[in-house]
C-alpha atoms as a PDB file:
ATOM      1  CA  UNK A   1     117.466 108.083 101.168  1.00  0.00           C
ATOM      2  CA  UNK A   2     118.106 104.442 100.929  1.00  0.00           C
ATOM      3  CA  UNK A   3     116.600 101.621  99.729  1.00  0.00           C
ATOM      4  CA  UNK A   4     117.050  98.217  98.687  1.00  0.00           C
ATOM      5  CA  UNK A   5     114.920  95.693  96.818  1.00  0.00           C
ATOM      6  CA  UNK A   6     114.210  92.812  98.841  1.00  0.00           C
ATOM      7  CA  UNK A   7     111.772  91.086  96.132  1.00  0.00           C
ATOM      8  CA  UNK A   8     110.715  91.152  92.612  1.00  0.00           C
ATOM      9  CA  UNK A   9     110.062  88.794  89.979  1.00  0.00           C
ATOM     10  CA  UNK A  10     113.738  89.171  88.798  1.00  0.00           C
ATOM     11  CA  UNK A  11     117.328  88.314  90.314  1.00  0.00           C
ATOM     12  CA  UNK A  12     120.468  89.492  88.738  1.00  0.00           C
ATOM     13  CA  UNK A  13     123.345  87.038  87.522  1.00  0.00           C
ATOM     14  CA  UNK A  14     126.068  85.718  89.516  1.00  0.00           C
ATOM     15  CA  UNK A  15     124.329  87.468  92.516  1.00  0.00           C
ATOM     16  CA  UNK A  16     122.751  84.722  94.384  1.00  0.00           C
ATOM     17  CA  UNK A  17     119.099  85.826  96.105  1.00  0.00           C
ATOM     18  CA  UNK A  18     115.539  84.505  95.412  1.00  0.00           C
ATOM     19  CA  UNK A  19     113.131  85.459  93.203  1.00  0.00           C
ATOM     20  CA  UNK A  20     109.192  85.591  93.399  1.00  0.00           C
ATOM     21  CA  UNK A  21     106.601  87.699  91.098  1.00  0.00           C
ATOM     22  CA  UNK A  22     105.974  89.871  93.968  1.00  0.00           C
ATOM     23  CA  UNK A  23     107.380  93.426  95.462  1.00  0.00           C
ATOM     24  CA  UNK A  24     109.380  94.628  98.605  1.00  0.00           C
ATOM     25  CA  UNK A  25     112.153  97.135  99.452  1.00  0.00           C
ATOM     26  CA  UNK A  26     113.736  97.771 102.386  1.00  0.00           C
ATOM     27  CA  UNK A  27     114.215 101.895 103.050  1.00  0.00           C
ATOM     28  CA  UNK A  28     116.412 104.343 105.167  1.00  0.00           C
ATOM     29  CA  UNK A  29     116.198 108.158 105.719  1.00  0.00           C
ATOM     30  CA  UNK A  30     116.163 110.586 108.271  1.00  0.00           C
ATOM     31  CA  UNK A  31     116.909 108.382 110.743  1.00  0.00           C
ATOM     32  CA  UNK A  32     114.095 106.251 110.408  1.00  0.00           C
ATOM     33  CA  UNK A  33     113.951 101.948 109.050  1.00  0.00           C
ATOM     34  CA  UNK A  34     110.995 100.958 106.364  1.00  0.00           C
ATOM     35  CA  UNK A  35     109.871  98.270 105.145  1.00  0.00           C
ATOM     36  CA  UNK A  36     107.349  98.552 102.284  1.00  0.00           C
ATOM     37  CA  UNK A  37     105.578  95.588 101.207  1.00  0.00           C
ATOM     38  CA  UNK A  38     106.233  92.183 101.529  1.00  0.00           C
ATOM     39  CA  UNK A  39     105.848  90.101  98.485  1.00  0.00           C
ATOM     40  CA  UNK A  40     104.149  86.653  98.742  1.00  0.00           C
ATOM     41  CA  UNK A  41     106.147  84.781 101.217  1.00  0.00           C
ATOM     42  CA  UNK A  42     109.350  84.493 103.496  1.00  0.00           C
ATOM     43  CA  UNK A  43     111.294  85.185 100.492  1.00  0.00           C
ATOM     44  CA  UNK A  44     111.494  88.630 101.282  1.00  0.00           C
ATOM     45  CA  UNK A  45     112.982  87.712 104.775  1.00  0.00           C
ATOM     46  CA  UNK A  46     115.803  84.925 103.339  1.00  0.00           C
ATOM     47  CA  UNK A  47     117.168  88.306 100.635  1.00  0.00           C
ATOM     48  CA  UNK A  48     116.869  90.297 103.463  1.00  0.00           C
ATOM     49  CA  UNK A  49     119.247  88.102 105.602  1.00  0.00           C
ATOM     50  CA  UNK A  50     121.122  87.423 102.853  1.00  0.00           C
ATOM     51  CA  UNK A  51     121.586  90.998 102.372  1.00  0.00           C
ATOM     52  CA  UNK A  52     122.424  91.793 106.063  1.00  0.00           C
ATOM     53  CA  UNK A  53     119.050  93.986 106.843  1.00  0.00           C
ATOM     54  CA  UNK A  54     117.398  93.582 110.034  1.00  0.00           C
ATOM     55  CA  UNK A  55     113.880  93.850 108.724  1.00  0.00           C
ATOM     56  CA  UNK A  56     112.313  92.831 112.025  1.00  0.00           C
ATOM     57  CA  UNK A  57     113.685  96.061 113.482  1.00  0.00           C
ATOM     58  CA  UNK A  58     111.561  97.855 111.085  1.00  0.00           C
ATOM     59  CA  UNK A  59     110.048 101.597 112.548  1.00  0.00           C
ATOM     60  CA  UNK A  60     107.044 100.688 110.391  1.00  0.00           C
ATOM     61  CA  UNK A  61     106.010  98.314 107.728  1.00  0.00           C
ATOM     62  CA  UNK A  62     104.089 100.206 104.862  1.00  0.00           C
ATOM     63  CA  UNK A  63     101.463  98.567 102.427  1.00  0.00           C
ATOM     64  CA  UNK A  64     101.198  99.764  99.219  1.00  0.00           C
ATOM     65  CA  UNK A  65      97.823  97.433  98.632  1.00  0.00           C
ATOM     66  CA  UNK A  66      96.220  94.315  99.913  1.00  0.00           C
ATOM     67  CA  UNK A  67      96.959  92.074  96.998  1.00  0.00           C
ATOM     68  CA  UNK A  68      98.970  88.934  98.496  1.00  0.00           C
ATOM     69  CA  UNK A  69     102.016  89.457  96.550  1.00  0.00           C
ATOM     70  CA  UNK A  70     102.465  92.454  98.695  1.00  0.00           C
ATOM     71  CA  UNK A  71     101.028  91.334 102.052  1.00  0.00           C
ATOM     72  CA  UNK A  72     101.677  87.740 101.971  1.00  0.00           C
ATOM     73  CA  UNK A  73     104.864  87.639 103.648  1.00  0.00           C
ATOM     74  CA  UNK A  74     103.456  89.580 107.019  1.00  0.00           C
ATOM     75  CA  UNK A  75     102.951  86.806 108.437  1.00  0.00           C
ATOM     76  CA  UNK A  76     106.413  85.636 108.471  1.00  0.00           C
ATOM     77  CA  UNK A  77     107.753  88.866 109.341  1.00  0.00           C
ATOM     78  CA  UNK A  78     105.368  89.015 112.742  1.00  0.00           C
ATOM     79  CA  UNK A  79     107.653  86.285 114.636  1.00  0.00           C
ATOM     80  CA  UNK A  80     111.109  88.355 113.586  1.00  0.00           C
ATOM     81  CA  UNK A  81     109.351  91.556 115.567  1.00  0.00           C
ATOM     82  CA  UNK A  82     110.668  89.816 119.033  1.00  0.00           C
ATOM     83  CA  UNK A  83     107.564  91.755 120.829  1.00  0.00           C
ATOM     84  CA  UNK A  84     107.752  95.302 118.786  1.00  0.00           C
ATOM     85  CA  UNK A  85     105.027  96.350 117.773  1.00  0.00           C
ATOM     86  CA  UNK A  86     105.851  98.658 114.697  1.00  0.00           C
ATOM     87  CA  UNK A  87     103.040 100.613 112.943  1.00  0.00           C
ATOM     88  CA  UNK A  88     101.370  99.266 109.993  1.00  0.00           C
ATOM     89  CA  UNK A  89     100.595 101.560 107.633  1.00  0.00           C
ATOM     90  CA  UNK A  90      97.881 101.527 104.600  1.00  0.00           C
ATOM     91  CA  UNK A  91      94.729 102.717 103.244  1.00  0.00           C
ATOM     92  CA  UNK A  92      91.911 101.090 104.918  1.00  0.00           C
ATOM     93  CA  UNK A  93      90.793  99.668 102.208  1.00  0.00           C
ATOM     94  CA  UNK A  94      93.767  97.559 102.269  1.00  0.00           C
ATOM     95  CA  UNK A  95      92.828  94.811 104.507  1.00  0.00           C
ATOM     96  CA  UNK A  96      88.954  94.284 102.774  1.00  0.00           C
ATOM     97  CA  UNK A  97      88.539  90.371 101.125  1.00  0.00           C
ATOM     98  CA  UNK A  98      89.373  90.514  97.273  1.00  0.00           C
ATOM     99  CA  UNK A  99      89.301  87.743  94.551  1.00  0.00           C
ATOM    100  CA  UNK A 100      90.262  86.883  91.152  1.00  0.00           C
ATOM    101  CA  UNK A 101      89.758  84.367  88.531  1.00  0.00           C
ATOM    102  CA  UNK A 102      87.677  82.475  91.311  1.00  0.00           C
ATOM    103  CA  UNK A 103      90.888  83.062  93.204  1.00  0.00           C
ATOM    104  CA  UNK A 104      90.856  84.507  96.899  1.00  0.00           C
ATOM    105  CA  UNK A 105      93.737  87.729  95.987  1.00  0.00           C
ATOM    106  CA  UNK A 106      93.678  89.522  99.233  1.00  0.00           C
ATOM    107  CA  UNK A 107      95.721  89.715 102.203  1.00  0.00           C
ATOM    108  CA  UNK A 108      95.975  86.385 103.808  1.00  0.00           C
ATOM    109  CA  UNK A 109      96.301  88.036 107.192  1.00  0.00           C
ATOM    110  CA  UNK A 110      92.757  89.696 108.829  1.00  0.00           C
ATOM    111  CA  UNK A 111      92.826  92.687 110.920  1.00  0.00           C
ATOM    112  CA  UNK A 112      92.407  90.759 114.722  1.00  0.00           C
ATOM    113  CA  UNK A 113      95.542  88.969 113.634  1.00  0.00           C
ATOM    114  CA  UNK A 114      97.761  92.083 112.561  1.00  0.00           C
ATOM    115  CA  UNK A 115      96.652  93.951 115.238  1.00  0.00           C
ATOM    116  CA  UNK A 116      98.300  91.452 117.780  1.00  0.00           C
ATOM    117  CA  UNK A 117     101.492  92.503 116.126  1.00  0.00           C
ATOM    118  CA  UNK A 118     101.208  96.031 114.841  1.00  0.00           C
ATOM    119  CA  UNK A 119      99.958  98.882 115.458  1.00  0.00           C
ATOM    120  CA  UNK A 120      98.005  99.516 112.823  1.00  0.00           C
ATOM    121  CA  UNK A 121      97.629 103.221 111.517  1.00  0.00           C
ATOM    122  CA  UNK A 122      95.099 103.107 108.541  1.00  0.00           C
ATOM    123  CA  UNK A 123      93.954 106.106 106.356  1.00  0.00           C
ATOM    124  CA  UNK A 124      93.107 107.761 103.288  1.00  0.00           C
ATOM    125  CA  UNK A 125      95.274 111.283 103.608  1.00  0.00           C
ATOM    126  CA  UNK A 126      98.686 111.385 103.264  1.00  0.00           C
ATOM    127  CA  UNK A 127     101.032 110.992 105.818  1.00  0.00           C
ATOM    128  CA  UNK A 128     104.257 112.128 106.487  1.00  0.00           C
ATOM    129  CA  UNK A 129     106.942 109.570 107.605  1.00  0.00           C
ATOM    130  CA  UNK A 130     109.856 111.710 107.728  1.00  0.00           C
ATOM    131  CA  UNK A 131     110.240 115.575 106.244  1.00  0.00           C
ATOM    132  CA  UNK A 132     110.987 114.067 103.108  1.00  0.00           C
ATOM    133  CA  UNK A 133     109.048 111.072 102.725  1.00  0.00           C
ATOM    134  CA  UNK A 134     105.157 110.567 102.396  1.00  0.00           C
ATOM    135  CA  UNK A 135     103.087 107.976 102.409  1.00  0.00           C
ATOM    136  CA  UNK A 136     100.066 108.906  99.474  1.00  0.00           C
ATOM    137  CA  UNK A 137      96.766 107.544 100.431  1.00  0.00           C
ATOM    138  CA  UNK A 138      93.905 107.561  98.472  1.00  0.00           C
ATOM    139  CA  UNK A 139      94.633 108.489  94.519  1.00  0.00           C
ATOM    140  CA  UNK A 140      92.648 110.430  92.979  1.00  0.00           C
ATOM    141  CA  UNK A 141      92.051 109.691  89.371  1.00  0.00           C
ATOM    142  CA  UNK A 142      93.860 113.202  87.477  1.00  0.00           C
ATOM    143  CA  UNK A 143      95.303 111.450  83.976  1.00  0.00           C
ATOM    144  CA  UNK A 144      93.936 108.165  83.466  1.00  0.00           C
ATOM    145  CA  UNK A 145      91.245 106.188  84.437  1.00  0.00           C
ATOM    146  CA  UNK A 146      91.112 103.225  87.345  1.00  0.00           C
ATOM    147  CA  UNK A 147      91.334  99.667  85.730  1.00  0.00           C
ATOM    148  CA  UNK A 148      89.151  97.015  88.032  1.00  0.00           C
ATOM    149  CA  UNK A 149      91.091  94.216  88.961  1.00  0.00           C
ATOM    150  CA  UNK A 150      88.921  91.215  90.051  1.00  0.00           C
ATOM    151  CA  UNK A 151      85.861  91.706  92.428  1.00  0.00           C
ATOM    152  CA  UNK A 152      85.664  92.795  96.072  1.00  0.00           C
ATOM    153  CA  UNK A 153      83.686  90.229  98.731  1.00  0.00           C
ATOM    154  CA  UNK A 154      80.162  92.132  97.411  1.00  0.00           C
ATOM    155  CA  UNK A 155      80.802  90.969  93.753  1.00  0.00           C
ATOM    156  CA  UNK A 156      81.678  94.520  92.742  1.00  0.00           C
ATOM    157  CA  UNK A 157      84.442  95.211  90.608  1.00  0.00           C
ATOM    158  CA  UNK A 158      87.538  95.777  92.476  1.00  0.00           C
ATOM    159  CA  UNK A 159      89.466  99.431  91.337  1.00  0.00           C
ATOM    160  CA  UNK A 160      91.860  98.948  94.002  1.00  0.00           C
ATOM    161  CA  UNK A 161      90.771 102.391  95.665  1.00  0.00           C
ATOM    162  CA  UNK A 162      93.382 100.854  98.435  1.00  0.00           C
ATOM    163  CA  UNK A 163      96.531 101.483  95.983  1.00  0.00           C
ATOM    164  CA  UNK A 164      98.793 103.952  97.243  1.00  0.00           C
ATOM    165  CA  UNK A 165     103.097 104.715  96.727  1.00  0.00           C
ATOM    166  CA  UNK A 166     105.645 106.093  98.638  1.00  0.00           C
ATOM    167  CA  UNK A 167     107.025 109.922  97.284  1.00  0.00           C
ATOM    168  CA  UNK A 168     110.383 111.685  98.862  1.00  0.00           C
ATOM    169  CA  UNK A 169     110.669 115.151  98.057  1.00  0.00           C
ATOM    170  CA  UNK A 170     114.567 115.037  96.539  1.00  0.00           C
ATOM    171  CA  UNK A 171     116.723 118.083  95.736  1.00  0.00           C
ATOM    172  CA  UNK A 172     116.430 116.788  91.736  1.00  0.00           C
ATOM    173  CA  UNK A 173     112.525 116.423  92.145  1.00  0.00           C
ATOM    174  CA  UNK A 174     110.275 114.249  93.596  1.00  0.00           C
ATOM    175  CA  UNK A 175     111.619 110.035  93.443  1.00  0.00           C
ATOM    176  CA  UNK A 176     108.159 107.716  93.706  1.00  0.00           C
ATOM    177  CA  UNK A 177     108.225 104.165  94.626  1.00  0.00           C
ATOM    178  CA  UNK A 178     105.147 102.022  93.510  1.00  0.00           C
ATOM    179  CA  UNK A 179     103.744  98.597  94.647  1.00  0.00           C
ATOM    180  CA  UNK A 180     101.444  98.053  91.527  1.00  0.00           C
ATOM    181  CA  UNK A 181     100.372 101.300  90.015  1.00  0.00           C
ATOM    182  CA  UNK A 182      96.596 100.002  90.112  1.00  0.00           C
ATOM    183  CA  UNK A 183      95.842 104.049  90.635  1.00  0.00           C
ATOM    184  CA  UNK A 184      97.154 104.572  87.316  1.00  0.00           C
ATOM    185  CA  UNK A 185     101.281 105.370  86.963  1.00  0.00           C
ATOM    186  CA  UNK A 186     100.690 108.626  85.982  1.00  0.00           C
ATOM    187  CA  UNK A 187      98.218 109.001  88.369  1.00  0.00           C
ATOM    188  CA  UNK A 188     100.307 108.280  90.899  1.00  0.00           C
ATOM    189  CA  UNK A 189     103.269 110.352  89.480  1.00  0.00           C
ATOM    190  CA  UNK A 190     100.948 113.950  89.333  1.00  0.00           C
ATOM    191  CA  UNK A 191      99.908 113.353  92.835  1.00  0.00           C
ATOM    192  CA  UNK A 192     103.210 112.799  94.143  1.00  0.00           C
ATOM    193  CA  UNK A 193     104.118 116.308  92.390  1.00  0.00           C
ATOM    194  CA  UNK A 194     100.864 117.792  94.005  1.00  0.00           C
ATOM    195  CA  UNK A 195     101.561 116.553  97.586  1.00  0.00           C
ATOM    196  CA  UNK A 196     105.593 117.087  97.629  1.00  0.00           C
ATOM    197  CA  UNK A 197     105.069 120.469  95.968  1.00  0.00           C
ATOM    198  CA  UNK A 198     107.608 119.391  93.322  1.00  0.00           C
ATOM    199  CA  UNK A 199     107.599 119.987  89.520  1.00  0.00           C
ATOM    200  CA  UNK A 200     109.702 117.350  88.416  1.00  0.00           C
ATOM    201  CA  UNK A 201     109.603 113.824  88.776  1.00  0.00           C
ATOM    202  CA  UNK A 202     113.648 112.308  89.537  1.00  0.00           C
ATOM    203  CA  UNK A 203     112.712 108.610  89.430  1.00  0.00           C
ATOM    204  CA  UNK A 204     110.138 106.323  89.946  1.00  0.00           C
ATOM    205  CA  UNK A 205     110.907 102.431  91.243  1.00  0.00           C
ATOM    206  CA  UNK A 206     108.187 100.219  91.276  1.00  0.00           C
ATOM    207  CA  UNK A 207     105.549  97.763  89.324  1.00  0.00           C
ATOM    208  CA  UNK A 208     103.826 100.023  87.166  1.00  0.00           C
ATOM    209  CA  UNK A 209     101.038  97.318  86.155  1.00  0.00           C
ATOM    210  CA  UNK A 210     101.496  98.076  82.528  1.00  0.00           C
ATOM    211  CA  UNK A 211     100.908  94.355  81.526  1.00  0.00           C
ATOM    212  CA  UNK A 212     100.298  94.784  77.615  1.00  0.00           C
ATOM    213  CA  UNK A 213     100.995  96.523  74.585  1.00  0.00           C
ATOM    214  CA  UNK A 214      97.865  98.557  74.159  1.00  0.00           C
ATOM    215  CA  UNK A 215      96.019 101.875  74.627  1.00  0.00           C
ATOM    216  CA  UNK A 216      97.048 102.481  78.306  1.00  0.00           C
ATOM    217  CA  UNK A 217     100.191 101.666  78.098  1.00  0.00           C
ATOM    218  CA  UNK A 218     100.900 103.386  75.149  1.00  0.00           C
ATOM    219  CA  UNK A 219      99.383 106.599  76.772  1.00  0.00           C
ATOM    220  CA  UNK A 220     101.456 105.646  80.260  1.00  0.00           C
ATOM    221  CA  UNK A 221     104.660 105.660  77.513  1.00  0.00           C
ATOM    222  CA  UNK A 222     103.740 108.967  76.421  1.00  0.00           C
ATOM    223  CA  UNK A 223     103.559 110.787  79.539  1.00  0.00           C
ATOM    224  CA  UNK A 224     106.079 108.921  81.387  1.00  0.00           C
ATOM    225  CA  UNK A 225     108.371 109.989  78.233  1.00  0.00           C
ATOM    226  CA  UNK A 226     107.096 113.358  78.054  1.00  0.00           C
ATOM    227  CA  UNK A 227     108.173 114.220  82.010  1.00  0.00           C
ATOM    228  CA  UNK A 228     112.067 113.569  80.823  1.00  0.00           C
ATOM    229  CA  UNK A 229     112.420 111.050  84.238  1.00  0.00           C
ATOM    230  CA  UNK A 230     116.397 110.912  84.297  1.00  0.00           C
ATOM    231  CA  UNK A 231     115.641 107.374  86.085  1.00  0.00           C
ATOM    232  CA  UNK A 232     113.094 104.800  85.633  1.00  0.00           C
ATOM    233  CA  UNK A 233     113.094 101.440  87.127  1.00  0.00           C
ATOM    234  CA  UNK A 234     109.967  99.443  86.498  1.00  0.00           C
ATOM    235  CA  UNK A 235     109.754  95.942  87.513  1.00  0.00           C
ATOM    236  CA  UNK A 236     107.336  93.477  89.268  1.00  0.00           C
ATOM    237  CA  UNK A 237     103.928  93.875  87.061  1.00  0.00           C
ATOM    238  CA  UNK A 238     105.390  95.785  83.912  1.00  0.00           C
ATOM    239  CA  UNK A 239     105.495  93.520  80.596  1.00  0.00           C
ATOM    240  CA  UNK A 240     108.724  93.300  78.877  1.00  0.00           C
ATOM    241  CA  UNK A 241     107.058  95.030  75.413  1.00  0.00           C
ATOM    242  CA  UNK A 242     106.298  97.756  77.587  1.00  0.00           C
ATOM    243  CA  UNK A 243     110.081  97.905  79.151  1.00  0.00           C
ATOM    244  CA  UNK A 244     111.129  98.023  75.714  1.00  0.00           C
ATOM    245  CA  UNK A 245     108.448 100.336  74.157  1.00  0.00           C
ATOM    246  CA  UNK A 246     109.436 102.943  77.607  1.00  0.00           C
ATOM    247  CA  UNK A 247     113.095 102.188  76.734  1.00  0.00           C
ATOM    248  CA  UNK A 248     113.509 103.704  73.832  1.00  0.00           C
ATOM    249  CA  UNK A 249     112.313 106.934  74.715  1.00  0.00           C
ATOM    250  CA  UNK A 250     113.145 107.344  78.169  1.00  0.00           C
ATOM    251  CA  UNK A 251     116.085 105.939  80.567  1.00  0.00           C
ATOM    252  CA  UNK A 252     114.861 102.644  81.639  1.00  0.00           C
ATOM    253  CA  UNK A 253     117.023 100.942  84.216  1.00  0.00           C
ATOM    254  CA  UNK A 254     117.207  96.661  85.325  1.00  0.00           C
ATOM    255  CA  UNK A 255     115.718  95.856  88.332  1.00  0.00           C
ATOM    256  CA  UNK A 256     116.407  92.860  90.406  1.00  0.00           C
ATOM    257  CA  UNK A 257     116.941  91.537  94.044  1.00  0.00           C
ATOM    258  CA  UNK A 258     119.677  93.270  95.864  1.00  0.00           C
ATOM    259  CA  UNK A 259     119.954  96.268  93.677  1.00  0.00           C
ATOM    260  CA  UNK A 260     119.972  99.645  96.105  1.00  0.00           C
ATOM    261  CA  UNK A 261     119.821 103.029  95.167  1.00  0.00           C
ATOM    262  CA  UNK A 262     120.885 106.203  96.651  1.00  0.00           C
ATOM    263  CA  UNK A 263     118.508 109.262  96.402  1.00  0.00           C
ATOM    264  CA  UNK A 264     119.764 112.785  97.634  1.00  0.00           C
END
């Protein structure tokens, strides 16, 4: 497997593509083209050029949640589809109104509007892309406890039932790549195990929405250290004192636009 970050909050040196504090990677395997997430904008398209990826030729375009620095940039993308109509892929859950600090946080997109351009394939059980690669669905809480982020359209707290990853089923283990983490990291990371059928963990990519140095994080430390993860790459929505904290117990990795890895 291949895949590429088209967006994140950071850009290397002397390697000239835009940043945004947002998330989206471009991925290849078994003969198949995803694109998973968006970030906010067209920024996400302009690396992408940049880069030489033909994003609009996408076989599917997978969300990992509905927060707009992860859908925004779908609506950019629909006029680069030149009449496809690839599948959309999420948790239903995904396209539902959301706010935040009095903020609307949701995708900016509604469903009538997608569904003019995608075909939209929404659910809560995991699906299979390829052999190797599955999309999660719903979470289930295993290790940690949800976190609400802001408030759904009802006033209820929002715990991002919606937030899913991407897991392929490597020779070394199982490799996850996050949007946010708003299921928990280590949520995420048993589940992966549990649906690949995998014991070990290879890598994880991703925001793992570890945003301060306190209880969770420190616990998210612990576990991700105590699963001996030959390759971490957090980015997007994990602090810097928890890069550092992870760093010196584990083998933390810089992220930025551009950077690809290749996952046997």
């Amino acid at each position: 497997m291949r895949l590429t970050v088209l967006t994140d909050n950071h850009t290397y040196i002397d390697r000239y593509y835009l940043g945004e504090p947002a998330f989206s990677c471009w991925i290849e395997t078994g003969g198949r083209r995803f694109l998973f997430d968006t970030g906010y904008s067209d920024v996400f398209l302009r690396n992408a050029d940049a880069l030489g990826i033909p994003v609009g030729e996408a076989d599917a375009v997978i969300l990992s949640h509905g927060h707009n620095d992860h859908t925004g940039g779908l609506r950019w993308l629909a006029p680069r589809l030149s009449g496809r109509r690839p599948e959309l892929i999420a948790h239903p859950g995904a396209l539902a109104p959301r706010f935040d600090q009095g903020l609307f946080v949701g995708c900016p997109a509604e469903r009538g509007e997608l569904a003019q351009h995608f075909s939209l394939r929404l659910g809560q059980e995991p699906l299979w892309l390829t052999d190797r690669l599955v999309f999660l669905g719903e979470v289930p809480e295993s290790v940690e406890r949800r976190v609400p982020v802001g408030t759904l359209a009802d006033g209820t707290p929002d715990l991002c039932m919606d937030d899913s990853a991407l897991a392929y089923a490597g020779r070394e283990g199982v490799y996850l790549i996050t949007g946010c983490s708003h299921s928990g990291i280590c949520n995420l990371a048993e589940y992966a195990k549990k649906i690949t059928g995998r014991e070990r963990i290879a890598g994880i990519l991703g925001g793992f929405h570890l945003m301060a140095d306190d209880g969770r994080s420190r616990r998210a430390v612990d576990y991700l250290a105590g699963e001996n993860i030959p390759e971490l790459w957090p980015c997007h929505c994990t602090a810097f004192c928890v890069r550092a904290a992870l760093s010196r117990r584990a083998a933390v990795n810089e992220v930025g636009v551009g950077l690809t890895l290749q996952w046997e």
